[in-house]
Protein backbone atom coordinates (compact mmCIF):
# COMPACT_ATOMS: atom_id res chain seq x y z
CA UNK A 1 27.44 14.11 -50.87
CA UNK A 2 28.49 16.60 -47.70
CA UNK A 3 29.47 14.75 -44.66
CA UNK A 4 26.07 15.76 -42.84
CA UNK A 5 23.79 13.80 -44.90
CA UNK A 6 25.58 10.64 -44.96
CA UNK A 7 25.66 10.73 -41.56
CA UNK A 8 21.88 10.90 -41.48
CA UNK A 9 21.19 8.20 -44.00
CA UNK A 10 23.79 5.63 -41.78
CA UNK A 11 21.54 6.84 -39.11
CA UNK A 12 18.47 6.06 -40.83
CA UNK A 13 19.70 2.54 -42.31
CA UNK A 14 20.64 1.40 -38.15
CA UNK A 15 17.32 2.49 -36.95
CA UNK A 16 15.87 0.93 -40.09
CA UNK A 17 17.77 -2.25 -39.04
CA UNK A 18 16.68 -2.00 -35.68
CA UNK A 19 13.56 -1.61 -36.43
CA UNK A 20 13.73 -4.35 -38.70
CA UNK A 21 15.19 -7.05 -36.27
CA UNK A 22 12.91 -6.29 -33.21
CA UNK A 23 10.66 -8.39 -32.81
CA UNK A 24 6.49 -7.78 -33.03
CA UNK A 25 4.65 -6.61 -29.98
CA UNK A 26 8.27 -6.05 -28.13
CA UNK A 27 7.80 -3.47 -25.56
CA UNK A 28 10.79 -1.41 -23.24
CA UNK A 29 9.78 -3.49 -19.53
CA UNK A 30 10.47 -5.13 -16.38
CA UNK A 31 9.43 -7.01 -13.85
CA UNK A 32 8.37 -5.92 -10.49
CA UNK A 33 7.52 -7.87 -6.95
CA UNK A 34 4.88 -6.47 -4.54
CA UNK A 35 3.20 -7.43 -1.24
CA UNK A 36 0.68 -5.91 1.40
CA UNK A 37 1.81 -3.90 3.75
CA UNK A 38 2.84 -6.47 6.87
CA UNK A 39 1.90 -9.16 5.09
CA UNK A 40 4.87 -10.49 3.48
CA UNK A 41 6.92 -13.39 2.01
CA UNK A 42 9.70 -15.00 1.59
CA UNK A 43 11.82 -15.03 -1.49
CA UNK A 44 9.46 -14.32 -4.05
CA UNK A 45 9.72 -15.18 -7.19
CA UNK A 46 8.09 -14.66 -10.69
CA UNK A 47 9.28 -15.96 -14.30
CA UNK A 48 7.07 -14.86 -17.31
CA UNK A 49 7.15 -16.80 -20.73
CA UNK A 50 6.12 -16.20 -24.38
CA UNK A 51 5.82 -19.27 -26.55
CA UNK A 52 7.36 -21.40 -23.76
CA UNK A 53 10.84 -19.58 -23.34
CA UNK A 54 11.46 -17.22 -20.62
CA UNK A 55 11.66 -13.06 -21.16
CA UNK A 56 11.89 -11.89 -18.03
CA UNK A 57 11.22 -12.02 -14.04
CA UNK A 58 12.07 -10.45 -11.02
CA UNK A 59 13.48 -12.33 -7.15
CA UNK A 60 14.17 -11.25 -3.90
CA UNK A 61 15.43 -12.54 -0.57
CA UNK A 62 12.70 -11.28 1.91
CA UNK A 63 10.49 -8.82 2.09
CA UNK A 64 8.07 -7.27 -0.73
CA UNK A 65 5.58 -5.88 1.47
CA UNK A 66 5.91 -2.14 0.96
CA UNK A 67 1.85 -1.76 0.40
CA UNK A 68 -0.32 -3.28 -2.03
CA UNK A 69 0.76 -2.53 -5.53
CA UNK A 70 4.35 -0.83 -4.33
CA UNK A 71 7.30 -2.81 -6.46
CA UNK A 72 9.87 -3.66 -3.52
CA UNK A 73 13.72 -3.42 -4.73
CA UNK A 74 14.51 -6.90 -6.30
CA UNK A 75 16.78 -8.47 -8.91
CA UNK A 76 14.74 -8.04 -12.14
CA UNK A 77 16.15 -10.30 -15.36
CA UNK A 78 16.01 -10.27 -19.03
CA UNK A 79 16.72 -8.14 -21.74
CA UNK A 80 16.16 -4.41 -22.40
CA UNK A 81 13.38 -4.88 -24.86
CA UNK A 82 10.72 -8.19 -24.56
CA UNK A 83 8.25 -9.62 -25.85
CA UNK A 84 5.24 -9.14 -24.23
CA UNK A 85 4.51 -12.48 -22.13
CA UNK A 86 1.91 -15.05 -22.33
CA UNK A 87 1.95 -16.92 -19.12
CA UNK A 88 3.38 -16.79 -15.85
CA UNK A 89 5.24 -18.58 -12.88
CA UNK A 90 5.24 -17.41 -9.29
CA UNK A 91 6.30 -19.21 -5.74
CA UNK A 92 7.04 -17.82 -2.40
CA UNK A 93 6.75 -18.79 1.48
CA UNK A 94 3.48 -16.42 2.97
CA UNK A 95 5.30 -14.75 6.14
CA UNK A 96 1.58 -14.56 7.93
CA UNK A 97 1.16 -19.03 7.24
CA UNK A 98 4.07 -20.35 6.47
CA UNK A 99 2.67 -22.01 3.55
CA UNK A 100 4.81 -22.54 0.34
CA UNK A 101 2.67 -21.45 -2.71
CA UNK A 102 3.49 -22.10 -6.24
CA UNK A 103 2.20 -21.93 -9.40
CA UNK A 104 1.53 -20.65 -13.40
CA UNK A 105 -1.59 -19.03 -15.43
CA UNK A 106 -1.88 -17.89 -18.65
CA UNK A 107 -2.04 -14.12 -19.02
CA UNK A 108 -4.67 -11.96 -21.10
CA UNK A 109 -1.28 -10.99 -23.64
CA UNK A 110 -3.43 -8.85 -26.27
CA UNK A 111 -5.05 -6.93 -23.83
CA UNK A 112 -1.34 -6.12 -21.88
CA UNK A 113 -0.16 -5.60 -25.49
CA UNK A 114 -2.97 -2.90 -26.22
CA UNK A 115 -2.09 -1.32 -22.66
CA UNK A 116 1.74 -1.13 -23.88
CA UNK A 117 1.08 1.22 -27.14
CA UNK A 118 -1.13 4.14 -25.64
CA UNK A 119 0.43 6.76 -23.00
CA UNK A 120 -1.54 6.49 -19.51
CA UNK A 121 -1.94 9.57 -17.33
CA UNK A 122 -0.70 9.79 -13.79
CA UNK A 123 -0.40 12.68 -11.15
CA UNK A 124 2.62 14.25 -13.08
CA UNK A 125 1.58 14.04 -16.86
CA UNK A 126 1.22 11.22 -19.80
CA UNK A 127 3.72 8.04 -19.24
CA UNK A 128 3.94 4.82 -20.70
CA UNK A 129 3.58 1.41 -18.82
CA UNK A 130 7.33 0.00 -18.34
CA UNK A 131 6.83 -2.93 -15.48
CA UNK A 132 4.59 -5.90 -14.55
CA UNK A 133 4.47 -6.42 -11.09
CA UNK A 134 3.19 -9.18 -9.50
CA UNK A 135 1.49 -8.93 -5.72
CA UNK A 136 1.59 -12.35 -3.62
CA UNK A 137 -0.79 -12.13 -0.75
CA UNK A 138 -1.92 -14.70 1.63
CA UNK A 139 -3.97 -17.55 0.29
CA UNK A 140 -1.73 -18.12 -2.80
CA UNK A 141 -3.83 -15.01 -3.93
CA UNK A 142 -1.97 -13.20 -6.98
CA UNK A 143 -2.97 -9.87 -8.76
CA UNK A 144 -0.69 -8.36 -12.02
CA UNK A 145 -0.58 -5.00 -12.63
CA UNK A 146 1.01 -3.12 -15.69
CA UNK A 147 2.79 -0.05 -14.51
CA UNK A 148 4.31 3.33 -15.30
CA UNK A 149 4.94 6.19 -13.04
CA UNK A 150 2.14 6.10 -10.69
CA UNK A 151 0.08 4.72 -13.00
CA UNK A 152 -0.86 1.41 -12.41
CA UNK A 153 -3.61 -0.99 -14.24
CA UNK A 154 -4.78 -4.46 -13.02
CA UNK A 155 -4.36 -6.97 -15.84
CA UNK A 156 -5.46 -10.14 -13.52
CA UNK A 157 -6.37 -12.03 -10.42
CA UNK A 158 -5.65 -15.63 -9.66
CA UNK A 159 -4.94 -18.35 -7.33
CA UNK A 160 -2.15 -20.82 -7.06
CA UNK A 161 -1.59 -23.96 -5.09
CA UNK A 162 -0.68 -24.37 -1.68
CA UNK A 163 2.58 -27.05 -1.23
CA UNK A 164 2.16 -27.41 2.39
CA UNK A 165 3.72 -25.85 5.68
CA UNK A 166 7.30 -24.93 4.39
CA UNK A 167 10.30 -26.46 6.56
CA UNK A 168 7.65 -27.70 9.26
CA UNK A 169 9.48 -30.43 10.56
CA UNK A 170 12.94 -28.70 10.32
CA UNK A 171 14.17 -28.27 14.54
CA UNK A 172 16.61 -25.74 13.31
CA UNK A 173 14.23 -23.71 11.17
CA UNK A 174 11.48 -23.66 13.48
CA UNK A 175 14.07 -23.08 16.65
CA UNK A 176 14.95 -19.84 14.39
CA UNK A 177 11.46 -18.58 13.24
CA UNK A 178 10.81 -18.86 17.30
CA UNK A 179 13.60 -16.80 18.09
CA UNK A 180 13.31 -14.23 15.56
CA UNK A 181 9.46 -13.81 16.45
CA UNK A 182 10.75 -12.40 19.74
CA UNK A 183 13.34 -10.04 18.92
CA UNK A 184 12.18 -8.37 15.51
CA UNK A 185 10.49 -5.31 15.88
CA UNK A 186 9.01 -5.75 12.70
CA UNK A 187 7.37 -8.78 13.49
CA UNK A 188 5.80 -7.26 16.91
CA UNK A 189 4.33 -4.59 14.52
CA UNK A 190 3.02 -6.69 11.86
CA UNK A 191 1.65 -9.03 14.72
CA UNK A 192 -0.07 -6.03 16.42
CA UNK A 193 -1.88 -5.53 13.25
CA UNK A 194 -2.63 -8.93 12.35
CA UNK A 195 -4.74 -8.83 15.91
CA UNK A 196 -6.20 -5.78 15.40
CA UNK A 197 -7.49 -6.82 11.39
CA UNK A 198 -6.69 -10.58 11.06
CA UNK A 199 -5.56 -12.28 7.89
CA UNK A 200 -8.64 -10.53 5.17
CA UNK A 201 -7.65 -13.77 2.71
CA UNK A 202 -10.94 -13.14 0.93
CA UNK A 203 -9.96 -9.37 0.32
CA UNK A 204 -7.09 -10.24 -1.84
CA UNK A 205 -9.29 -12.80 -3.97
CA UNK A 206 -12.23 -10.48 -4.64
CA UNK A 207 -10.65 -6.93 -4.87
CA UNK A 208 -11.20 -3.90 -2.46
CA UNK A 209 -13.58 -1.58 -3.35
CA UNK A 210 -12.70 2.02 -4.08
CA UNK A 211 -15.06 5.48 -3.02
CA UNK A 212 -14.69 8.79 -4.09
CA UNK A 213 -13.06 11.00 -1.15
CA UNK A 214 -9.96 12.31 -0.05
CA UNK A 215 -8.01 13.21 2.95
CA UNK A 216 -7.32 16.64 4.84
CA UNK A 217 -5.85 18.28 7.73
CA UNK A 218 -7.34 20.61 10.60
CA UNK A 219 -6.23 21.89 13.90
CA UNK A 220 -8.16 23.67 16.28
CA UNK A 221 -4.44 25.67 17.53
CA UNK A 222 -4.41 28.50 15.03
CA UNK A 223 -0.80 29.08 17.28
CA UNK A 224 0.24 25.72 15.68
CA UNK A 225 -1.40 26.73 12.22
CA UNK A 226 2.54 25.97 10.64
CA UNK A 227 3.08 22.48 12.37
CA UNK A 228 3.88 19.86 10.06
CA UNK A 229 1.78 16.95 9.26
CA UNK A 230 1.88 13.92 7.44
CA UNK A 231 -0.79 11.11 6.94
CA UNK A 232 -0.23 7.74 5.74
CA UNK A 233 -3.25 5.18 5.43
CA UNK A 234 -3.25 1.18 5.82
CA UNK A 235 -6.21 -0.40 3.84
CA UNK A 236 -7.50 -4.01 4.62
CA UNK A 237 -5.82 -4.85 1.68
CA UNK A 238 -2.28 -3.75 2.90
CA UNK A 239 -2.38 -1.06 0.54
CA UNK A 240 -1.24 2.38 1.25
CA UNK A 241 -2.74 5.94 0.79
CA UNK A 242 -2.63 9.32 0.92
CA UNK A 243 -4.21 12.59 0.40
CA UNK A 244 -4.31 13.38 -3.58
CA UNK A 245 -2.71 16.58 -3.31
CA UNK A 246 0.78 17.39 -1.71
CA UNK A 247 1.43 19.22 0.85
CA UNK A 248 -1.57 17.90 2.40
CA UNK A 249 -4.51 20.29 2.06
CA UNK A 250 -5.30 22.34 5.58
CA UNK A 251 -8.91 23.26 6.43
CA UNK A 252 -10.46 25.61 8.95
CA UNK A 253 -12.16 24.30 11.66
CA UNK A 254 -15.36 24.83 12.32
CA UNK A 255 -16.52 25.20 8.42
CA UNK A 256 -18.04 23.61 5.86
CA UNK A 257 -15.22 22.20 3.13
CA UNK A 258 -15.55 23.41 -0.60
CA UNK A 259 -13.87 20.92 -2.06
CA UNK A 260 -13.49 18.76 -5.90
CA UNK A 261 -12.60 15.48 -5.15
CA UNK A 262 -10.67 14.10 -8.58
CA UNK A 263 -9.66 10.86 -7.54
CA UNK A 264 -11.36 7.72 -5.82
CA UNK A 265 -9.45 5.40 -3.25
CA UNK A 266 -9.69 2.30 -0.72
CA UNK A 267 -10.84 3.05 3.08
CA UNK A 268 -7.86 2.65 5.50
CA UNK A 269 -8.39 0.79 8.10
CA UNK A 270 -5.39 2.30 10.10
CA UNK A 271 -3.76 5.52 9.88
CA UNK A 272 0.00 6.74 11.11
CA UNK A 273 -0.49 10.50 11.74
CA UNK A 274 2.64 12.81 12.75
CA UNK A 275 2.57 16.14 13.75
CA UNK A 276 5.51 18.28 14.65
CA UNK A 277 6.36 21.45 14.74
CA UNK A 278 9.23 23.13 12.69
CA UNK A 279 11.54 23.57 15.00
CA UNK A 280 11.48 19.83 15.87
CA UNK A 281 11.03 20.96 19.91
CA UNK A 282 7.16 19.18 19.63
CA UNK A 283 6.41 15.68 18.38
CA UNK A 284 3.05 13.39 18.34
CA UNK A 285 2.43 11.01 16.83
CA UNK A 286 -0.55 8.05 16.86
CA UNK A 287 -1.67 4.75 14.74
CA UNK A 288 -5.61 4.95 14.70
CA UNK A 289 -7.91 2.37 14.32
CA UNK A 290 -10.48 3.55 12.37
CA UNK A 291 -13.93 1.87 13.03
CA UNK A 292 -15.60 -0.97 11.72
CA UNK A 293 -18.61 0.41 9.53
CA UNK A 294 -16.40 3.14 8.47
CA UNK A 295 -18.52 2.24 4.93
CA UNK A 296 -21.23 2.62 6.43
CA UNK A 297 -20.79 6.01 7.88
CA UNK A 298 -19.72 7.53 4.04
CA UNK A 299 -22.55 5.68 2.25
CA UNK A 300 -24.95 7.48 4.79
CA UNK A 301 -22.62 10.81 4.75
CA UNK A 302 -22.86 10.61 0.96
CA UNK A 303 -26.58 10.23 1.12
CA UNK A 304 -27.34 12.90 3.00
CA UNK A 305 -25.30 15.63 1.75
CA UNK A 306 -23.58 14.39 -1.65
CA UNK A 307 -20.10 13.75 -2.96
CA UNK A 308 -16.98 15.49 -3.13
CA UNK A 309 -16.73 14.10 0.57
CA UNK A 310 -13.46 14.24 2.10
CA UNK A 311 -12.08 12.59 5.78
CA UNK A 312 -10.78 15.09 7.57
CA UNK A 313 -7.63 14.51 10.44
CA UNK A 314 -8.12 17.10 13.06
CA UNK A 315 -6.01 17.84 15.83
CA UNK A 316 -7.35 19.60 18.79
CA UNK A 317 -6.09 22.57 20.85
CA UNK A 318 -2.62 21.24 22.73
CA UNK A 319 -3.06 19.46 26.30
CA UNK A 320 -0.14 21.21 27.66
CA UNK A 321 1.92 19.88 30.54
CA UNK A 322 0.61 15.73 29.10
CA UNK A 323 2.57 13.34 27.76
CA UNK A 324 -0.54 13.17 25.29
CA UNK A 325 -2.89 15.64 22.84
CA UNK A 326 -6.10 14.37 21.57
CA UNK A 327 -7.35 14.79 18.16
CA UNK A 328 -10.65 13.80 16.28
CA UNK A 329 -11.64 12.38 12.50
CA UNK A 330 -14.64 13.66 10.58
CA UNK A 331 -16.66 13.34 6.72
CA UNK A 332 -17.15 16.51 5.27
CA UNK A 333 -18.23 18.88 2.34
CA UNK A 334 -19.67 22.01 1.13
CA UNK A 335 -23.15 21.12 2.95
CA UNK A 336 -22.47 19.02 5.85
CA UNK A 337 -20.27 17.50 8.93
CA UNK A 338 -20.02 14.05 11.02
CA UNK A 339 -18.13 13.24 13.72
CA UNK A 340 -16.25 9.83 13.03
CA UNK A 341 -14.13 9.44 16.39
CA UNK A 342 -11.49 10.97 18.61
CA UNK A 343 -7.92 10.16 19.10
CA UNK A 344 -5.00 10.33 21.15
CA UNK A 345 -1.37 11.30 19.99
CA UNK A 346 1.54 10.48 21.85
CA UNK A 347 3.92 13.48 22.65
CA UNK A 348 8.03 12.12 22.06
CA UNK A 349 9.54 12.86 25.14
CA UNK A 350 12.96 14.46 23.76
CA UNK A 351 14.98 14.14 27.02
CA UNK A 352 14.00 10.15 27.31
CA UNK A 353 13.98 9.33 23.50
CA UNK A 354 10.31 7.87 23.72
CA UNK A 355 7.19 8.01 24.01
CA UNK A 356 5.50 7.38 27.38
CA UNK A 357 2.07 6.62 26.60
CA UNK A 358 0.92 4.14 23.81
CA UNK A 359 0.51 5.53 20.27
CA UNK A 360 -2.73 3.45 19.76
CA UNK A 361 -6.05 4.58 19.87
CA UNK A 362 -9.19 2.38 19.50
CA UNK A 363 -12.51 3.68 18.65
CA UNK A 364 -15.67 2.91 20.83
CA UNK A 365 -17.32 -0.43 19.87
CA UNK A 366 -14.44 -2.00 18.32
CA UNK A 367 -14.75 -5.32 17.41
CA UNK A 368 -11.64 -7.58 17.00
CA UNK A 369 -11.51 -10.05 13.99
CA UNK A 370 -11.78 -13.82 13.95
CA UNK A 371 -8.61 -15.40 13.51
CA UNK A 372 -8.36 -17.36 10.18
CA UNK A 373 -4.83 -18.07 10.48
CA UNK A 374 -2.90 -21.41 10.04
CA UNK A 375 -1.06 -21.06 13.28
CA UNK A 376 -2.89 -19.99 16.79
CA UNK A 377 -2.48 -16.10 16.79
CA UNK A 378 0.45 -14.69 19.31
CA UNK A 379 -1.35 -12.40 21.35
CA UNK A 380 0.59 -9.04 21.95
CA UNK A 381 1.34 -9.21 25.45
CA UNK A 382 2.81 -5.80 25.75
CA UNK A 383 0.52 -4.13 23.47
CA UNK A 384 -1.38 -1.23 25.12
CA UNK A 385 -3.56 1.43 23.43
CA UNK A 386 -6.07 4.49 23.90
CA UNK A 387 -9.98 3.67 23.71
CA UNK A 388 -12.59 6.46 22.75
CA UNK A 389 -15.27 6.27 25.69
């Protein structure tokens, strides 16, 4: 017997053995943290179980609130290959209440371990689910997703308990949550949009709906035709989105848009639009507030002229010698056009390092949520912004 083929039988016998010792329904996977976008926590954790003993979980100091559904960096524990886990345990401190939350629930395991043996297709190609993230939103809300690539699949919702205000009658931890609420920029941000969209805790209990549509770019300035743009949407969930396609698809105008939308998404209820040009001399940016029947206006769009409906970002010809441009939002497709609202952009100021007007714009009628919060909200008191007249 040559050489070559005993080296392929000692191959065969190890695999064989591998095989052999590896437990049923054990799957390649890890766990994953997530939170919505400035709505976080503090040190998150999750544990999952199968038959009472621990296979795996995932921590992390602070943070988690990249978007909706977006696994944060964290410490994630356990070995290589798992069994596929029957219940869960999650606690964390809600950044937006304070509250501690904590708790367990027993997972749907047979449908996770159905999800683990078939490929799933994302943007790229066919994958296979590799992590279980759990989201922790306000209201002890949790969702669980199986993931892999950037394809992700809700396996279930639930609630846990609420263990009261954490550290409230600690001086020292209170004299510190004080003090950092005035110097982190991240908390002025996050508090901006808390005021501008509350605390949605009912959102992260029932789901946000998705609608088929997609995002694209316009600009009156056929001189600024090679600009550079990028879009970024904030649902009400604290989700983020984008267009479907990269680079972003440009449109003309003034027409009509022939266009196959091929995947559905949430409605953002803010976007952060930038728009530069390549040799890095012109800069505006703006966070819009998009308006409060947004819904409303697609259902109708969608009635009147059909699907394949996209939202068009559109930025009009330059105002030059401002410290500003204005742009304008609109539904489309191959039949039909609506106005949405306008918007203003803030030009960078290179020689200052800032911009000099507000990057905020407002659409007419706007109408600011009620507060549901534990603690009275902090009212920006330098927070200005642009309103469409």
């Amino acid at each position: 017997m040559n050489r070559r083929r005993i080296y392929y039988l000692c191959s065969l016998l190890v695999t064989f053995l591998f095989l052999g010792c590896q437990e049923k329904d054990t799957f390649e996977w890890s766990a994953g943290l997530s939170g919505p976008r400035h709505y976080g926590s503090s040190g998150p954790f999750v544990e999952f179980f199968y038959q009472g003993k621990s296979v795996g979980g995932a921590s992390i100091g602070t943070g988690a609130d990249l978007g909706w559904t977006i696994t944060s960096s964290s410490y994630s524990g356990g070995k290589k290959f798992k069994p596929v886990p029957d219940s869960i345990f999650v606690n964390w401190v809600c950044a937006s209440d304070r509250y501690e939350y904590e708790g367990g629930y027993k997972l749907p395991r047979e449908k996770m371990i159905a999800l683990f043996k078939k490929d799933v297709m994302d943007p790229f190609g066919l994958v296979r689910y590799g992590k279980i993230t759990t989201g922790m939103a306000p209201g002890g809300n949790v969702t669980v997703w199986l993931q892999g690539g950037q394809a992700s699949t809700e396996i279930c919702k639930f609630k846990v308990v609420n263990k009261g205000v954490w550290k409230e009658n600690d001086p020292d931890y209170n004299k510190y949550i004080k003090k950092h609420r005035e110097v982190s920029e991240g908390f002025k941000e996050s508090n901006i949009f808390h005021y501008l969209y509350g605390i949605p805790y009912d959102t992260w209990e029932t789901g946000e709906k998705k609608y088929e549509y997609d995002i694209v770019f316009s600009s009156e300035d056929e001189n600024r035709n090679d600009y550079s743009i990028a879009i970024l949407g904030i649902t009400k969930d604290g989700s983020v989105i984008y267009s479907n396609k990269r680079p972003i698809p440009h449109v003309k105008w003034n027409e009509n848009i022939d266009y196959i939308v091929k995947k559905d998404k949430k409605l953002p209820v803010q976007f952060w639009i930038r728009w530069h040009s390549q040799d890095g001399l012109e800069w505006y940016e703006t966070l819009v507030t998009l308006p409060n029947n947004l819904e409303t206006q697609l259902l109708q769009f969608e009635k009147k002229y059909g699907k394949n409906v996209v939202l068009i970002v559109g930025m009009d010809k330059v105002s030059e010698n401002e410290a500003y441009t204005f742009g304008r939002l609109w539904f489309g497709n191959s039949k039909g056009k609506i106005e949405i609202m306008k918007f203003r952009a803030a030009k960078f100021n290179l020689e200052k390092k800032e911009y000099p007007v507000s990057k905020y714009s407002l659409p007419k009628g706007f109408v600011f949520p009620k507060w549901e919060g534990r603690e009275a909200l902090i009212k920006p008191t330098d927070f200005e912004y642009w309103q469409e007249k």
